[in-house]
Protein backbone atom coordinates (compact mmCIF):
# COMPACT_ATOMS: atom_id res chain seq x y z
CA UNK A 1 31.21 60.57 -30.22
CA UNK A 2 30.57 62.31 -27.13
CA UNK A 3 28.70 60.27 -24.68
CA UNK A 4 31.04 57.35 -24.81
CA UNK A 5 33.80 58.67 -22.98
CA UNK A 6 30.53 60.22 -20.18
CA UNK A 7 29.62 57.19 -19.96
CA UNK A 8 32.96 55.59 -19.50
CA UNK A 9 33.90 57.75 -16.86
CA UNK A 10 30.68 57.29 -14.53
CA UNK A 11 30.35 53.61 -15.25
CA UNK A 12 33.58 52.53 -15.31
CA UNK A 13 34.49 52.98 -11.27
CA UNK A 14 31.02 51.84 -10.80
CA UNK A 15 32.13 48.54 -12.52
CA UNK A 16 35.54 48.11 -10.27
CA UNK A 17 33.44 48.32 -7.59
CA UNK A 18 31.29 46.31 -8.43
CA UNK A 19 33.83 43.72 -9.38
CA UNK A 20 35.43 44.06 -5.75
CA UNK A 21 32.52 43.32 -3.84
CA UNK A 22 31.88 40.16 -5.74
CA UNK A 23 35.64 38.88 -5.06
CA UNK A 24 35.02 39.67 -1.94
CA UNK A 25 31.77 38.04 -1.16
CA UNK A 26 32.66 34.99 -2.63
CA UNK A 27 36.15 34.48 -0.92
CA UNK A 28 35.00 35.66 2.37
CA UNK A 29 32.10 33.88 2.03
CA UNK A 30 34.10 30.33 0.88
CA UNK A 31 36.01 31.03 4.16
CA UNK A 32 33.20 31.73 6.08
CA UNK A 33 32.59 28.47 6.19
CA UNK A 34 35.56 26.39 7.75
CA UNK A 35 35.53 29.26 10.35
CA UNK A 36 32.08 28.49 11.44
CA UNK A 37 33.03 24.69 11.35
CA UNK A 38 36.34 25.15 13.32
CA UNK A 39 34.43 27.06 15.84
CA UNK A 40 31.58 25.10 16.07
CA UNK A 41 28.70 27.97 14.75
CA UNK A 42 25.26 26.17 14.28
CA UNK A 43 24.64 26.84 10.63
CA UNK A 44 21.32 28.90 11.61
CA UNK A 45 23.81 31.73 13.48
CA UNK A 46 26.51 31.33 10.84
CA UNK A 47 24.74 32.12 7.97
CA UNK A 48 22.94 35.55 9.21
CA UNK A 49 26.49 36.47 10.81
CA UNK A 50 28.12 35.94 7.93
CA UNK A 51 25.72 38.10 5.89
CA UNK A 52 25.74 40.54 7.93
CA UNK A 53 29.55 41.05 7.82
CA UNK A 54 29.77 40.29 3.72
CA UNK A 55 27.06 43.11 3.91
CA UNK A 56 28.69 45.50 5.82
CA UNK A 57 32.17 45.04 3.71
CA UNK A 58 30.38 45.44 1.12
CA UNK A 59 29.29 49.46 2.59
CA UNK A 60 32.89 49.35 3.91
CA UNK A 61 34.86 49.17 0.61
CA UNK A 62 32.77 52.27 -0.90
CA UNK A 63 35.20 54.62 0.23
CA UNK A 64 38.30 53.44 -1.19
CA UNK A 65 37.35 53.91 -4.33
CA UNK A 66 38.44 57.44 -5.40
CA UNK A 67 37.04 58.11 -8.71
CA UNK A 68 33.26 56.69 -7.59
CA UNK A 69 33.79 58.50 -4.18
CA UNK A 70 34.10 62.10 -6.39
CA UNK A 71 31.63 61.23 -8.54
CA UNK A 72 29.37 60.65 -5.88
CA UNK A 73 30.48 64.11 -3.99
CA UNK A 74 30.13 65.61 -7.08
CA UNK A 75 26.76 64.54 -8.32
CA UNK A 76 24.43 63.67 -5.49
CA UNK A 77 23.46 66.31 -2.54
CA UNK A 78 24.73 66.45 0.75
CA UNK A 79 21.28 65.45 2.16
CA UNK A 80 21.00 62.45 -0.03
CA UNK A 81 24.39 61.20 1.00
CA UNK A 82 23.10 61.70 4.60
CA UNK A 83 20.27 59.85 4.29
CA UNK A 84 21.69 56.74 2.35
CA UNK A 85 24.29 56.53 4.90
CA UNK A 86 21.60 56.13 7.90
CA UNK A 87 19.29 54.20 5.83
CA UNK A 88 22.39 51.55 5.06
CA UNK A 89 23.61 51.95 8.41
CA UNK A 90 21.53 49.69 10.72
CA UNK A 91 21.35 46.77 7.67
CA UNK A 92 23.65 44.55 8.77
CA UNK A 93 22.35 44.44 12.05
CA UNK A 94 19.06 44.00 11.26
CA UNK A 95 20.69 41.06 8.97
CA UNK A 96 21.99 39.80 12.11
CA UNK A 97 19.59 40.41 14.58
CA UNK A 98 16.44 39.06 13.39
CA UNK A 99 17.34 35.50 12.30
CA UNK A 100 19.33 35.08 15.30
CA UNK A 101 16.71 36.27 17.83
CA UNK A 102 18.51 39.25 19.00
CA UNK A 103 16.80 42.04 17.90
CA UNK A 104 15.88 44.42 20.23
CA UNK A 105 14.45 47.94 20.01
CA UNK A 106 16.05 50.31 22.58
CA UNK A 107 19.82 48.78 21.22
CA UNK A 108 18.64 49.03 17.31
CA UNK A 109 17.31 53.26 17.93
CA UNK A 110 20.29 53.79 19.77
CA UNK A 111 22.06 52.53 16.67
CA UNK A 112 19.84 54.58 14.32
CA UNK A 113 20.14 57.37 16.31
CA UNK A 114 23.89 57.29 16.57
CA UNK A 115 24.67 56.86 12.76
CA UNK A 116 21.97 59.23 11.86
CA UNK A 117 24.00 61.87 13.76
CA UNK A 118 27.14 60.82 12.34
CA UNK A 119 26.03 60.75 8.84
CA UNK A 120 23.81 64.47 9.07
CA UNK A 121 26.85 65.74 11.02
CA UNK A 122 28.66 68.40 8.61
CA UNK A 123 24.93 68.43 6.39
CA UNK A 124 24.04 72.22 7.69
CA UNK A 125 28.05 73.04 8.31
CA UNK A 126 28.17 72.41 4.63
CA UNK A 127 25.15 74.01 3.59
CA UNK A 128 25.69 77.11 5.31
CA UNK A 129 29.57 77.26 4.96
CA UNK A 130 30.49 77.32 8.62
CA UNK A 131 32.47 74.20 8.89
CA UNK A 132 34.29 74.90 12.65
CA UNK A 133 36.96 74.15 15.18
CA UNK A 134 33.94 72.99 17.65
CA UNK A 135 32.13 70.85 15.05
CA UNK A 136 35.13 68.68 14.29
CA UNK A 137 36.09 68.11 18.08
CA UNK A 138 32.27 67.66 18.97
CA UNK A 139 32.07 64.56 15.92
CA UNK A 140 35.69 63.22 17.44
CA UNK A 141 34.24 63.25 20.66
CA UNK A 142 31.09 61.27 19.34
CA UNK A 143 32.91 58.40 17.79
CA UNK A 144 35.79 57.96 20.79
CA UNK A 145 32.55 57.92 23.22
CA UNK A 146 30.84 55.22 20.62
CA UNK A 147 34.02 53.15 20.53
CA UNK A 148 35.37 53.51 24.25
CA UNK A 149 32.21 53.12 26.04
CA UNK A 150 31.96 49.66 24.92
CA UNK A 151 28.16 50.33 23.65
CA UNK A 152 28.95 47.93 20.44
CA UNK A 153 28.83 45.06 22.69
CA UNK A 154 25.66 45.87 23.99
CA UNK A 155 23.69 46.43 21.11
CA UNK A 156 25.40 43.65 19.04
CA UNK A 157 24.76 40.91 21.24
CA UNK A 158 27.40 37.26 20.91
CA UNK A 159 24.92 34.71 20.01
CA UNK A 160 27.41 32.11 21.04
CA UNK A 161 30.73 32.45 22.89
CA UNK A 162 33.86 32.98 20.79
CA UNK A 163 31.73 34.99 18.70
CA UNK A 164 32.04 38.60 19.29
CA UNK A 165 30.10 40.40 17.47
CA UNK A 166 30.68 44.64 18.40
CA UNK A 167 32.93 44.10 15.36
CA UNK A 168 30.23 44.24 13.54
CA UNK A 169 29.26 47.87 15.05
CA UNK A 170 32.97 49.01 14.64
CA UNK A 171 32.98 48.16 11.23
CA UNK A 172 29.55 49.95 10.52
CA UNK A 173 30.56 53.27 12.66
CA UNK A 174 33.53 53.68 10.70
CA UNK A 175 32.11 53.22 7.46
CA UNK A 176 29.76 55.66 8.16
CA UNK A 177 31.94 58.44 9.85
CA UNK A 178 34.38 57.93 6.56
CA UNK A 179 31.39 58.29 4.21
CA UNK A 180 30.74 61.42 6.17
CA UNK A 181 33.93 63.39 6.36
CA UNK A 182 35.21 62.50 2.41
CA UNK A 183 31.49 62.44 1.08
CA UNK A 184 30.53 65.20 2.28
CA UNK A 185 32.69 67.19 4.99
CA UNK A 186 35.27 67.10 3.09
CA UNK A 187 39.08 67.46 4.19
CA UNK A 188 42.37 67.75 2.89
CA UNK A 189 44.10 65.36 1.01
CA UNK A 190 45.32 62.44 3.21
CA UNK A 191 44.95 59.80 0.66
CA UNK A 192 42.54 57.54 1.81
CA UNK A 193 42.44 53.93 0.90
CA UNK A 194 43.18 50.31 0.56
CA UNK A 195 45.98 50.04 -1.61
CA UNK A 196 49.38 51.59 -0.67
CA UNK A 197 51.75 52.35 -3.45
CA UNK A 198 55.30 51.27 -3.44
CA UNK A 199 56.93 54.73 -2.01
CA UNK A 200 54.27 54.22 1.28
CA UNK A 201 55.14 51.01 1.85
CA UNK A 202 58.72 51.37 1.94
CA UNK A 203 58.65 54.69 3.87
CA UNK A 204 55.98 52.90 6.06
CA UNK A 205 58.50 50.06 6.29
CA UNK A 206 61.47 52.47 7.31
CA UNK A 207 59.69 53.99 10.13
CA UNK A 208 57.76 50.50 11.31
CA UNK A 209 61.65 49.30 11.81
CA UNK A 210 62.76 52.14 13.62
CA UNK A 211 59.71 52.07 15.67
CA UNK A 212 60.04 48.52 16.65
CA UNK A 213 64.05 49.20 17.74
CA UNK A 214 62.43 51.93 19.61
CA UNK A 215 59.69 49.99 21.11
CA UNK A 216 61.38 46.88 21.95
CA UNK A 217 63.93 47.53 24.65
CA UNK A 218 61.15 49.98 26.07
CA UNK A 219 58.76 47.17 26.30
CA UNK A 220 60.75 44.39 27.66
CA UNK A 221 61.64 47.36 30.44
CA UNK A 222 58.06 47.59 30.78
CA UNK A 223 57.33 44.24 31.20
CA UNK A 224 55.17 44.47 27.99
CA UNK A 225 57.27 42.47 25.96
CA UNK A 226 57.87 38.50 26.32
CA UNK A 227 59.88 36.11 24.10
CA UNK A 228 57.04 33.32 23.22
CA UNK A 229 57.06 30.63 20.93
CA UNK A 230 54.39 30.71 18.54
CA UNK A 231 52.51 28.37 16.00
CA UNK A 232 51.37 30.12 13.22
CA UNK A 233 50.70 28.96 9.67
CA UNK A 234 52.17 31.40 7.06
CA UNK A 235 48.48 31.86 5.27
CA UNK A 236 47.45 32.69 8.56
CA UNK A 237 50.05 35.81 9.19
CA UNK A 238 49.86 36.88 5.58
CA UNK A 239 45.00 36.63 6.73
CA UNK A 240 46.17 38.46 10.35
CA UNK A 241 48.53 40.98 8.67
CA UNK A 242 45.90 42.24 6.06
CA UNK A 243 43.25 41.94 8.69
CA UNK A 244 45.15 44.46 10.59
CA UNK A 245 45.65 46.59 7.36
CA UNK A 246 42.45 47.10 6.31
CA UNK A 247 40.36 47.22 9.76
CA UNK A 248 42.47 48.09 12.29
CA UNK A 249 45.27 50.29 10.99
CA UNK A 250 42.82 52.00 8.66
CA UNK A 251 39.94 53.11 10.89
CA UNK A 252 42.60 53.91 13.92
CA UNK A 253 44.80 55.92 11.28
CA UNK A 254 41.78 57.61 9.62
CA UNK A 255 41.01 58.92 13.09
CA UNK A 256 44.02 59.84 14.51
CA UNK A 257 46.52 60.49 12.14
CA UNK A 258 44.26 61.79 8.77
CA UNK A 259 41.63 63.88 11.04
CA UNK A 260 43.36 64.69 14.26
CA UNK A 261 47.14 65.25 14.04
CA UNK A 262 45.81 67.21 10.74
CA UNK A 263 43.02 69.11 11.99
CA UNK A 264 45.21 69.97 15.33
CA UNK A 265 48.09 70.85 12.74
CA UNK A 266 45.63 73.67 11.15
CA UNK A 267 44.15 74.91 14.59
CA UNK A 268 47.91 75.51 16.26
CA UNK A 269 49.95 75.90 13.14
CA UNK A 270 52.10 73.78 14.63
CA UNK A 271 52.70 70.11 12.49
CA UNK A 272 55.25 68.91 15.68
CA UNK A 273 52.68 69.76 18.28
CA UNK A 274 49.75 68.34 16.59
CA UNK A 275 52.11 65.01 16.21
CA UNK A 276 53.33 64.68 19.77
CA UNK A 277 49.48 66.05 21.03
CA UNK A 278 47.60 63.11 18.90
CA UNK A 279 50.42 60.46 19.75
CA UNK A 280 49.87 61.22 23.47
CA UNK A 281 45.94 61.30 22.77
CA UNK A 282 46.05 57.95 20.97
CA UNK A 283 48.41 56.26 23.96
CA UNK A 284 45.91 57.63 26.33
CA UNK A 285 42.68 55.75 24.00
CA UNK A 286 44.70 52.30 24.81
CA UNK A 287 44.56 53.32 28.27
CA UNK A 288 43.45 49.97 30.85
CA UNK A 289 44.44 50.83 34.26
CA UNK A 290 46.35 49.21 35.93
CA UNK A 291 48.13 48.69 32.30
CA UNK A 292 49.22 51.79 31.43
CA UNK A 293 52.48 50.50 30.11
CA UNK A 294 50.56 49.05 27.15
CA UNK A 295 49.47 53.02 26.30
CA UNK A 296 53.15 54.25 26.18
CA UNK A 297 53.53 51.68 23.76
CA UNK A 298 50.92 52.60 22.00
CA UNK A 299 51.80 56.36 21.88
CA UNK A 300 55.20 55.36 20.61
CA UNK A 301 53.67 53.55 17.78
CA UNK A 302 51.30 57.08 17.35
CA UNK A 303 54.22 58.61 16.96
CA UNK A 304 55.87 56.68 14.32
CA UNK A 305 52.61 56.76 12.12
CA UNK A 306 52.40 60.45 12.25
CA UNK A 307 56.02 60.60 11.13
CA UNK A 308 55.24 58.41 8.09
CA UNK A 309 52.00 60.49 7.47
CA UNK A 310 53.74 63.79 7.76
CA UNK A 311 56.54 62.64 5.54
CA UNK A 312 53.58 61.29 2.73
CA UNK A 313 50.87 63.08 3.73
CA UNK A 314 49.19 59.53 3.17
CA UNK A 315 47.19 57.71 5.65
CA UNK A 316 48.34 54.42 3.88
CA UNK A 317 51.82 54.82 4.97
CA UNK A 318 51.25 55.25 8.52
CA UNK A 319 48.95 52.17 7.92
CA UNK A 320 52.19 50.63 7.12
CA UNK A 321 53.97 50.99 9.65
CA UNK A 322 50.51 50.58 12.17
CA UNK A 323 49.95 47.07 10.44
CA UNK A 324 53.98 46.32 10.40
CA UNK A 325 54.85 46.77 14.38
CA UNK A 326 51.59 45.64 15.34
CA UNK A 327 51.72 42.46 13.58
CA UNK A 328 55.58 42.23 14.80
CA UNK A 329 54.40 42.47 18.55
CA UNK A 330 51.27 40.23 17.85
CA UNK A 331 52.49 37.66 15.95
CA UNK A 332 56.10 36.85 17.19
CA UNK A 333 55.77 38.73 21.14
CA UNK A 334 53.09 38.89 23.53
């Protein structure tokens, strides 16, 4: 009478998980496929890359499952969380790499040794108790270096043209750096996942609109902003729109909104500061000189997700209204 509901409780987010990954694999894999075809991938570079990415997802999704993600907190050690995280770390590349001829050592420790750091970051901070101001800037510091130093592209090599593959090492380095700061850092709640509810997306909405009125007449000043006429298929918004979602808006929002404008909110005591101070901060990431009218933009758009993520104290809303204005300036302007 007693061990059924145990057992429900640890196996049954197992099970959704589970369940997801399959979904996933096989309708990413069945469009795998026509990509490769449209794009002209020899079948012995498409199949590695496209296990290497269905592998990756499959690390990637962990996260966003809240009930296995406490579970797992709650039951395994620090160390052991550590440690799977580097171990599962340089998979996909090695998934990659090898059939495709582009393994090479120095790129592949540099790897390890990057994601072992990220994943054994907070380890003794945790052990000891002495989670700190300096610790959480140093591990920022490490992952904007990672990202804007263009490494990825380096040790992730195109094995043909029109196939970049550093998204492969994005993908990987935020997967890990998420696993690290929810399994085991652990941080206030900022609600963390791939599913909005109905109150983010319209407060997401609300403040992706306002941004865009905002944005508009500032980037057609600019010169940012041109009235194009585009082609695209309905699927294909609806694949770009949640491709934004789940990738782009969630790792940049994770980062800036759920860690920084939060973290600098609890080191000034001061939630407007911390806003305007990570919007500026996230302008000056999209920073490509001479184009630094493209990172005003971009620090206007900070600012409207930290509004939506002060207002919800969810990283899903400001994914919102991320996904919502980008797509609007991708999609219909350039």
């Amino acid at each position: 009478m007693i061990s059924a509901p145990i057992e429900t409780k640890t196996t049954a987010p197992l099970r959704s998980f589970a369940i997801t990954v399959i979904a996933c694999w096989i309708v990413l894999g069945a469009a795998a496929w026509p990509l490769a075809r449209s794009r002209q991938v020899p079948v012995e570079i498409a199949v590695p890359v496209a296990l290497a990415f269905l592998t990756e997802i499959s690390f990637y999704l962990l996260p966003g499952f809240e009930r296995l993600r406490e579970w797992i907190a709650a039951h395994v050690s620090p160390v052991r969380i550590a440690a799977a995280i580097a171990v599962t770390a340089p998979l996909p590349y090695l998934i990659f790499a090898i059939p495709t001829g582009h393994f090479a050592l120095f790129p592949f420790l540099i790897l390890a040794v990057l994601t072992i750091a990220v994943a054994f970051w907070y380890v003794p901070a945790i052990q000891n108790r002495e989670l700190s101001i300096l610790r959480d800037t140093a591990f920022l510091l490490i992952l904007a270096a990672a990202i804007l130093s263009g490494i990825f592209k380096w040790i992730y090599p195109a094995p043909i043209a029109k196939l970049p593959m550093e998204t492969l090492g994005h993908l990987t380095l935020v997967r890990c750096s998420v696993m690290s700061i929810l399994l085991i850092r652990g941080t206030d709640n900022m609600a963390f996942g791939f599913i909005p509810t109905l109150r983010e997306i319209r407060i997401g909405s609300m403040w992706a609109a306002v941004c865009t009125a905002v944005a508009f007449p500032i980037g057609l000043a600019l010169g940012e902003v041109h009235f194009t006429r585009h082609s695209w298929h309905p699927l294909q918004m609806v694949f770009q729109l949640l491709g934004i979602f789940w990738f782009v808006a969630l790792s940049e929002e994770f980062f800036f909104r759920a860690l920084l404008q939060q973290w600098l909110t609890s080191w000034t005591g001061n939630a407007a500061l911390a806003l305007v101070a990570a919007s500026c901060l996230y302008g000056a990431c999209h920073l490509k000189f001479p184009n630094w009218q493209f990172a005003i933009l971009a620090a206007i758009l900070g600012l409207f997700c930290g509004i939506a993520f002060l207002q919800t104290r969810s990283m899903r809303a400001s994914m919102i209204t991320h996904t919502l204005v980008a797509g609007v300036f991708r999609l219909l302007l350039s």
